[in-house]
PDB file of N, CA and C in Angstrom:
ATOM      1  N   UNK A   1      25.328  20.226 -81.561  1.00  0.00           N
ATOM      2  CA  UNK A   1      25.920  21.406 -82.156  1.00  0.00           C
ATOM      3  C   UNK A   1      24.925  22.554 -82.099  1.00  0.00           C
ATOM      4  N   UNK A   2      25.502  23.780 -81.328  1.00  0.00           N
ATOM      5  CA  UNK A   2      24.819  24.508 -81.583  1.00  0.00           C
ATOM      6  C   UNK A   2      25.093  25.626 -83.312  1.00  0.00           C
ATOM      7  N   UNK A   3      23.726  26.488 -83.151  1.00  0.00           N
ATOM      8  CA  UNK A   3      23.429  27.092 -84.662  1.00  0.00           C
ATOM      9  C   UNK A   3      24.612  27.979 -84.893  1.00  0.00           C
ATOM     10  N   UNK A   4      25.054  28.499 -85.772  1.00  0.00           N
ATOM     11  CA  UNK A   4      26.057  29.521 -86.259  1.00  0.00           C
ATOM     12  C   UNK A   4      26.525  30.884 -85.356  1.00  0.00           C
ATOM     13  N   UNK A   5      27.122  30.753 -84.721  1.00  0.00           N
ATOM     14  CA  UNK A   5      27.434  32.258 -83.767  1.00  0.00           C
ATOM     15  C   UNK A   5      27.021  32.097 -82.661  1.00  0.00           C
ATOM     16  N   UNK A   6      26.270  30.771 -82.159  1.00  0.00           N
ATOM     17  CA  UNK A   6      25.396  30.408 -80.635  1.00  0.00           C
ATOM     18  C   UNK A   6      26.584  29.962 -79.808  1.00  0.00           C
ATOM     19  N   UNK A   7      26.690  30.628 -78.700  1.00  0.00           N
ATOM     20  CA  UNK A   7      27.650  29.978 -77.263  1.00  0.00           C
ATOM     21  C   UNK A   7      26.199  29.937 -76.606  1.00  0.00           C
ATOM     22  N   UNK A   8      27.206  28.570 -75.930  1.00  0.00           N
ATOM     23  CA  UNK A   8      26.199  28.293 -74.505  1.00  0.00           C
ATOM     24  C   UNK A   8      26.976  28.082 -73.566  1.00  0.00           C
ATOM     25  N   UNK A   9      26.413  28.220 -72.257  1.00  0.00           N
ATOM     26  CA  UNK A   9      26.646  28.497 -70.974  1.00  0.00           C
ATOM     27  C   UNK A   9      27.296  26.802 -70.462  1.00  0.00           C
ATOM     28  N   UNK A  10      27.654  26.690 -69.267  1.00  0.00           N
ATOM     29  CA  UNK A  10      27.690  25.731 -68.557  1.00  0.00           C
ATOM     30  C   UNK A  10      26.344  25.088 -68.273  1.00  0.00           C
ATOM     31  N   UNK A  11      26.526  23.942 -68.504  1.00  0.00           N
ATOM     32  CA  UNK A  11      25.131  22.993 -68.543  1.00  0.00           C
ATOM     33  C   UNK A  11      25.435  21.537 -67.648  1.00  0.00           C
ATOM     34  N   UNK A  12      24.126  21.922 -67.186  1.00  0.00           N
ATOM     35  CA  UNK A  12      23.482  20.995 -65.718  1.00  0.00           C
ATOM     36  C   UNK A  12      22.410  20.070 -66.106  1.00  0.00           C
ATOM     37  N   UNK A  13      22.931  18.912 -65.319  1.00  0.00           N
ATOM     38  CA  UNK A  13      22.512  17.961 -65.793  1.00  0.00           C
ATOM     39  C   UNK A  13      20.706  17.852 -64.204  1.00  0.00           C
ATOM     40  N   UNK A  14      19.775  17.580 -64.766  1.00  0.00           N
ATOM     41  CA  UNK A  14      18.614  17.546 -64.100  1.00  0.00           C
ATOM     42  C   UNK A  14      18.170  16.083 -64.243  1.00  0.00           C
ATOM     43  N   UNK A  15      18.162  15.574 -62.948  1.00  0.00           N
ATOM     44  CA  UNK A  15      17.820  14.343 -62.824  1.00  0.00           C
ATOM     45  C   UNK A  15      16.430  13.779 -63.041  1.00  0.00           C
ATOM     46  N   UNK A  16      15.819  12.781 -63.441  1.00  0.00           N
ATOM     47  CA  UNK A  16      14.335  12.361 -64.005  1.00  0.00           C
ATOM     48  C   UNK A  16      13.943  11.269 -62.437  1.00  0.00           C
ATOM     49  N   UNK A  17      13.165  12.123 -61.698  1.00  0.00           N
ATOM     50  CA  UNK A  17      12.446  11.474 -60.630  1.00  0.00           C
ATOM     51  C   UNK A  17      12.254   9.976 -60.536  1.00  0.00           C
ATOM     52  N   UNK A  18      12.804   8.975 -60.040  1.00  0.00           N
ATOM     53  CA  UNK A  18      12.301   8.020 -60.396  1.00  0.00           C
ATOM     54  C   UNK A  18      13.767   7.222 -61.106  1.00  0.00           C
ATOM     55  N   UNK A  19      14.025   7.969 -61.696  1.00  0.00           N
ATOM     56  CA  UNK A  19      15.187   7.250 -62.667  1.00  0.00           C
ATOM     57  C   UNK A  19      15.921   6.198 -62.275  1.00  0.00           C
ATOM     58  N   UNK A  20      16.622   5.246 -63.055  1.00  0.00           N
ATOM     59  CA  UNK A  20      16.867   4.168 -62.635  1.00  0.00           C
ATOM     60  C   UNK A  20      18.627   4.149 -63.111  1.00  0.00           C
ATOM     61  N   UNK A  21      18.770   4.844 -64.532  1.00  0.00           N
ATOM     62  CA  UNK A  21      20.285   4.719 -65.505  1.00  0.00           C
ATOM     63  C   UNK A  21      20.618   6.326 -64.837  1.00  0.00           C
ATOM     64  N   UNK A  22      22.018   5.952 -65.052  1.00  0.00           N
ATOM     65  CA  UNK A  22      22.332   7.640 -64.920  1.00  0.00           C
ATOM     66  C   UNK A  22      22.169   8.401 -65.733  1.00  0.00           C
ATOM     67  N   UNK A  23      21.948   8.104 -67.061  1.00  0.00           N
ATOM     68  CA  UNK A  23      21.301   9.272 -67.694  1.00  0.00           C
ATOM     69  C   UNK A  23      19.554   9.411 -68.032  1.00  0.00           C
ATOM     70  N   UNK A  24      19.041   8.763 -66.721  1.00  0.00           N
ATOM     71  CA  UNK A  24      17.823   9.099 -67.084  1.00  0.00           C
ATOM     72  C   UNK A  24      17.522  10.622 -66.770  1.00  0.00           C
ATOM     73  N   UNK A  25      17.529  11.963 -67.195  1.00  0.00           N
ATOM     74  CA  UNK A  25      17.335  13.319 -67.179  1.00  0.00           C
ATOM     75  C   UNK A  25      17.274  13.884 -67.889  1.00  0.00           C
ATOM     76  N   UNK A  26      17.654  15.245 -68.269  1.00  0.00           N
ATOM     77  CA  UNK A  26      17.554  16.100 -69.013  1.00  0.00           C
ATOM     78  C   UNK A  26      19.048  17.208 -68.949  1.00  0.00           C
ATOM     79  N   UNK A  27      19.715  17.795 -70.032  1.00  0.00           N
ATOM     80  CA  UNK A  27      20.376  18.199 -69.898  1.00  0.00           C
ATOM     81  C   UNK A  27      20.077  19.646 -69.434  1.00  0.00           C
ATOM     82  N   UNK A  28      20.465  21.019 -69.255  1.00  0.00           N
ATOM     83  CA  UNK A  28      19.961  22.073 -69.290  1.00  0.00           C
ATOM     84  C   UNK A  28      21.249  23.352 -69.665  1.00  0.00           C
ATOM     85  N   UNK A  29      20.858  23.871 -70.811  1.00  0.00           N
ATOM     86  CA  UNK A  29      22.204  25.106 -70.813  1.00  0.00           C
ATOM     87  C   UNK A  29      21.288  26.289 -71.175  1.00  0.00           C
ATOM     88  N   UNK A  30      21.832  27.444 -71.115  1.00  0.00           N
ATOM     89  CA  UNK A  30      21.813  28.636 -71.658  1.00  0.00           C
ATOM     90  C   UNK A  30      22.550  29.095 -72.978  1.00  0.00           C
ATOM     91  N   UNK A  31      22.133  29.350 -73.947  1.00  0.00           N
ATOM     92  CA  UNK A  31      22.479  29.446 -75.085  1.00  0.00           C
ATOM     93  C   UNK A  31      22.093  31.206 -75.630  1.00  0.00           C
ATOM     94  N   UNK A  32      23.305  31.698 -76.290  1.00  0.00           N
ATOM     95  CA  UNK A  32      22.731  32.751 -76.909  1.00  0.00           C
ATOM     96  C   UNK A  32      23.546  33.144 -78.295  1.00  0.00           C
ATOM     97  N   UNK A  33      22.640  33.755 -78.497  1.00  0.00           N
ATOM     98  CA  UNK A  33      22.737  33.471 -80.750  1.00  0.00           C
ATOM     99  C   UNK A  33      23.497  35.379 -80.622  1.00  0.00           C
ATOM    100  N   UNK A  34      24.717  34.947 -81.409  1.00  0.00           N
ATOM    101  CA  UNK A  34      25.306  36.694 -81.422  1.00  0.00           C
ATOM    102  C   UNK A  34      24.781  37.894 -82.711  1.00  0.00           C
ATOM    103  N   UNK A  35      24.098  36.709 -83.573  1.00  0.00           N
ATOM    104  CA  UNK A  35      23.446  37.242 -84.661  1.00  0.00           C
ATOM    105  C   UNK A  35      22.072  37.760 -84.871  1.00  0.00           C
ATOM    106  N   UNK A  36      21.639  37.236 -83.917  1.00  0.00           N
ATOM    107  CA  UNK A  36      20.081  37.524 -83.684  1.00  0.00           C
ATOM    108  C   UNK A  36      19.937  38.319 -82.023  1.00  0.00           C
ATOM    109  N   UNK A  37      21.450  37.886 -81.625  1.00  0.00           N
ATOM    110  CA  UNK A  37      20.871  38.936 -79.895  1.00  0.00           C
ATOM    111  C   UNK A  37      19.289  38.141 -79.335  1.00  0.00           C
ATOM    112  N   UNK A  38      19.284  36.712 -79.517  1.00  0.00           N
ATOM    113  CA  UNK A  38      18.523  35.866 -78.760  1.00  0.00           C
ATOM    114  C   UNK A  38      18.952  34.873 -77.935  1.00  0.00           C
ATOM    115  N   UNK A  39      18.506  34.736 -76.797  1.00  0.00           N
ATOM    116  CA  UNK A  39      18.481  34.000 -75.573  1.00  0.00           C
ATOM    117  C   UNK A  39      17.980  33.025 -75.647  1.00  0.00           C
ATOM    118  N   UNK A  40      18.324  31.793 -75.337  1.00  0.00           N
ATOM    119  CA  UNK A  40      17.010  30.906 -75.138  1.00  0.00           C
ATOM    120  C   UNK A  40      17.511  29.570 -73.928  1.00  0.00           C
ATOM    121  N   UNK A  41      16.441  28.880 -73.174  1.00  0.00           N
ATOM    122  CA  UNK A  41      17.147  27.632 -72.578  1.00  0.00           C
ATOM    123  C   UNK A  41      16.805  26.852 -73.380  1.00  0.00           C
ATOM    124  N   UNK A  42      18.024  25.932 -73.336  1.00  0.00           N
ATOM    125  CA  UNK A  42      17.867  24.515 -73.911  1.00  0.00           C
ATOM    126  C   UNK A  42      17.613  23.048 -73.404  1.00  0.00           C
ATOM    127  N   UNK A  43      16.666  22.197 -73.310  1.00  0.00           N
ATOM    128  CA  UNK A  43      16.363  21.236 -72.437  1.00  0.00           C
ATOM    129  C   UNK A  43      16.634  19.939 -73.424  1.00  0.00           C
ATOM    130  N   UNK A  44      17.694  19.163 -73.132  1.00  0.00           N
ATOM    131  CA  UNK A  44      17.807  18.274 -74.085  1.00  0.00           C
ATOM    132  C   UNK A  44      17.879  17.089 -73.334  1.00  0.00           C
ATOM    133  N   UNK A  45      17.381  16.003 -73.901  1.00  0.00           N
ATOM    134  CA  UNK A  45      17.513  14.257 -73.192  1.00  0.00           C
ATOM    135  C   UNK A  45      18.591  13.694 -73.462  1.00  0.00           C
ATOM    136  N   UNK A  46      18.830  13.566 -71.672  1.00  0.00           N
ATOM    137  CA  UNK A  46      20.611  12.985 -71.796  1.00  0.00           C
ATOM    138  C   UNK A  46      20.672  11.712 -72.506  1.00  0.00           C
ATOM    139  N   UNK A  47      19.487  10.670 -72.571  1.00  0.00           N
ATOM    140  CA  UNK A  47      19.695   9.719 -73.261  1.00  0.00           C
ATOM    141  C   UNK A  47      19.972   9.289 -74.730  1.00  0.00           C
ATOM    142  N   UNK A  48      19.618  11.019 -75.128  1.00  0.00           N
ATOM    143  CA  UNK A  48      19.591  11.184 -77.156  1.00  0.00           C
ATOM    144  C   UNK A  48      20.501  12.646 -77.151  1.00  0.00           C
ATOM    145  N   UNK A  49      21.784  12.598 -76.357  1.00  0.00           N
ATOM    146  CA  UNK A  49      22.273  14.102 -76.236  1.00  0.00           C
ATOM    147  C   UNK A  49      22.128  14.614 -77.880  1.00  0.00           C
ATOM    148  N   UNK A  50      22.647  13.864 -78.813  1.00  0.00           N
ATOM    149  CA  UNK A  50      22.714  14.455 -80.274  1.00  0.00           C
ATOM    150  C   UNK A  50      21.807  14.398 -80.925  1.00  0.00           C
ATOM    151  N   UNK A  51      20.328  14.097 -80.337  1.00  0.00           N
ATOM    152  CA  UNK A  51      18.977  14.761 -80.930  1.00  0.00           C
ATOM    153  C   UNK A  51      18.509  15.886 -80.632  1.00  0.00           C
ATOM    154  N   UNK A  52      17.776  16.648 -81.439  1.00  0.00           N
ATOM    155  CA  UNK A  52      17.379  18.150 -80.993  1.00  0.00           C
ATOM    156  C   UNK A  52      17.164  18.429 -79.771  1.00  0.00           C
ATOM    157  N   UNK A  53      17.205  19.560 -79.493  1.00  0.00           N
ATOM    158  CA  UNK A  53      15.969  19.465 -77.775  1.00  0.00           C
ATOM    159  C   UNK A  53      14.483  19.289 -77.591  1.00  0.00           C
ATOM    160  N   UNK A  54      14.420  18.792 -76.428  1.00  0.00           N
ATOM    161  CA  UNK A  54      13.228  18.779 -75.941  1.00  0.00           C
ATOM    162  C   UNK A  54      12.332  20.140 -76.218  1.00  0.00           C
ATOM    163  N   UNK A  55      12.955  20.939 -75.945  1.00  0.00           N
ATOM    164  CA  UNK A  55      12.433  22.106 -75.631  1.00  0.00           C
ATOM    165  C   UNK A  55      13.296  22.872 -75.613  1.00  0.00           C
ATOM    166  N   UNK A  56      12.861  24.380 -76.253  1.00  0.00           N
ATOM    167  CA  UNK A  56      13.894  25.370 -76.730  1.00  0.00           C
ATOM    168  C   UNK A  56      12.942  26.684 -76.159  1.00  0.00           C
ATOM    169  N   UNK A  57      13.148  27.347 -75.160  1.00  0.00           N
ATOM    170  CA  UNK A  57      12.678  28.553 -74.348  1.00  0.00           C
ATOM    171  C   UNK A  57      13.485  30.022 -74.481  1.00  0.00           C
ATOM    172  N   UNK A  58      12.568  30.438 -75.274  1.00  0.00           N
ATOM    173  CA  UNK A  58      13.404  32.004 -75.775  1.00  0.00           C
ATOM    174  C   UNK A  58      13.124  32.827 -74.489  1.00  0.00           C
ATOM    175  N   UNK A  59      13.890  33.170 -74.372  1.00  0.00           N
ATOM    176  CA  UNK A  59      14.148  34.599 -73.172  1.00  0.00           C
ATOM    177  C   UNK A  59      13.791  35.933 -73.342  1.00  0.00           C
ATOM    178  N   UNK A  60      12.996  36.732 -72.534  1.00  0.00           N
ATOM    179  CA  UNK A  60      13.037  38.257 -73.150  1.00  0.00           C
ATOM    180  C   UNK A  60      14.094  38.806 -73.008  1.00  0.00           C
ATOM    181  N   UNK A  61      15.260  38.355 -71.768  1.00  0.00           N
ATOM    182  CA  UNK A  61      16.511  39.362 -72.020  1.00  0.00           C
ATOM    183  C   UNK A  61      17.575  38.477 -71.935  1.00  0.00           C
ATOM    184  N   UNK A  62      18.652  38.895 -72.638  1.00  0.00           N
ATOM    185  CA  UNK A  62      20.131  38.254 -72.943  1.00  0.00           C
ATOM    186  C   UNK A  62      20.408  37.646 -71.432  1.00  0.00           C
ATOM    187  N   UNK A  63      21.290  36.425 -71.434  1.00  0.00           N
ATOM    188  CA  UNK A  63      21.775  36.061 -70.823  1.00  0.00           C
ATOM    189  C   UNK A  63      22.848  36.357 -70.718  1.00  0.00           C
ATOM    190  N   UNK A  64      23.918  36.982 -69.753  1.00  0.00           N
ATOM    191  CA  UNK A  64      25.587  36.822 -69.742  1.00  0.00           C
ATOM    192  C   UNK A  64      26.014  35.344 -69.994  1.00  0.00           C
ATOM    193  N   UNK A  65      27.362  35.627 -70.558  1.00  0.00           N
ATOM    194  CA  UNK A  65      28.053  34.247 -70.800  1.00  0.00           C
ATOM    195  C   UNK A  65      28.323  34.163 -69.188  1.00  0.00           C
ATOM    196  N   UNK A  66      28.512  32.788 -68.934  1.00  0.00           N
ATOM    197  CA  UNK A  66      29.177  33.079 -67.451  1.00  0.00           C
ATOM    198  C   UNK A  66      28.281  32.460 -66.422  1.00  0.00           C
ATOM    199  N   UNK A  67      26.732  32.824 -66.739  1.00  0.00           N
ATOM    200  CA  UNK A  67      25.735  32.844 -65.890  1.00  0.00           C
ATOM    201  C   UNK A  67      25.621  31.492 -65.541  1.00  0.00           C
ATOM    202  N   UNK A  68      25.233  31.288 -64.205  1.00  0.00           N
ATOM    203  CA  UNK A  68      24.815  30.208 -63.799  1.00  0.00           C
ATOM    204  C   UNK A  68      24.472  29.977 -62.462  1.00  0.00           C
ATOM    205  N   UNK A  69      23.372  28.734 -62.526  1.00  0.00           N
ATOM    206  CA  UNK A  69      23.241  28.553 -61.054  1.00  0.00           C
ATOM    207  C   UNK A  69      22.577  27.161 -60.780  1.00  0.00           C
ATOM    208  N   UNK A  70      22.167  26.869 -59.287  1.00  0.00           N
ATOM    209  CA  UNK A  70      21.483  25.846 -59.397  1.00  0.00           C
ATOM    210  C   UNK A  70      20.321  25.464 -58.162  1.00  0.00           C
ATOM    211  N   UNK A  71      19.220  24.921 -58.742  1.00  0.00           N
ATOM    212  CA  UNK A  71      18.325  25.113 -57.971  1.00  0.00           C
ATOM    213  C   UNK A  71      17.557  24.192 -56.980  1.00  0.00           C
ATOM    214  N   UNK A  72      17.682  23.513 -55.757  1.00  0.00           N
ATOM    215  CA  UNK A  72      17.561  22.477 -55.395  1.00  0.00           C
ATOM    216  C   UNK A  72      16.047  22.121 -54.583  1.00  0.00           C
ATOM    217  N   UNK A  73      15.490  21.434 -54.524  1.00  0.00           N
ATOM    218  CA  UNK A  73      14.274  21.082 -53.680  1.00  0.00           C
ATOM    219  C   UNK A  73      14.768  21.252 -51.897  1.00  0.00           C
ATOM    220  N   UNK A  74      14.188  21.905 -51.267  1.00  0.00           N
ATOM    221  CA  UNK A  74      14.161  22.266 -49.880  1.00  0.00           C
ATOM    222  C   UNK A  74      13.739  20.427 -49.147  1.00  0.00           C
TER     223      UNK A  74
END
């Protein structure tokens, strides 16, 4: 669940090198708070989706709803 007034984006699932289960990875969305006008990514473990995140990365500028993409190894 996200916090009070937070939408997040479409979220991609990032695979864990090595991995063996299909959810060995990390989830990844874009999230932004309408009350605070903050951005942030969210990196959460697909194996504990309903534990906090891993890691919570504030943005200097807003994200559009909408946004997305994806980024692959050459």
């Amino acid at each position: 669940m996200f916090e009070k007034n937070t939408f997040g984006s479409r979220a991609a699932f990032d695979p864990k090198q090595g991995g063996v289960e299909e959810d060995d990875g990390w989830v990844t969305t874009f999230v932004h708070n309408e009350d605070t006008d903050i951005s942030q990514v969210l990196i959460i473990e697909a194996k504990s989706f309903t534990s906090k995140p891993v890691a919570k990365i504030t943005l200097p500028y807003r994200v559009p709803y909408g946004f997305h993409g994806t980024f692959r190894p050459i």
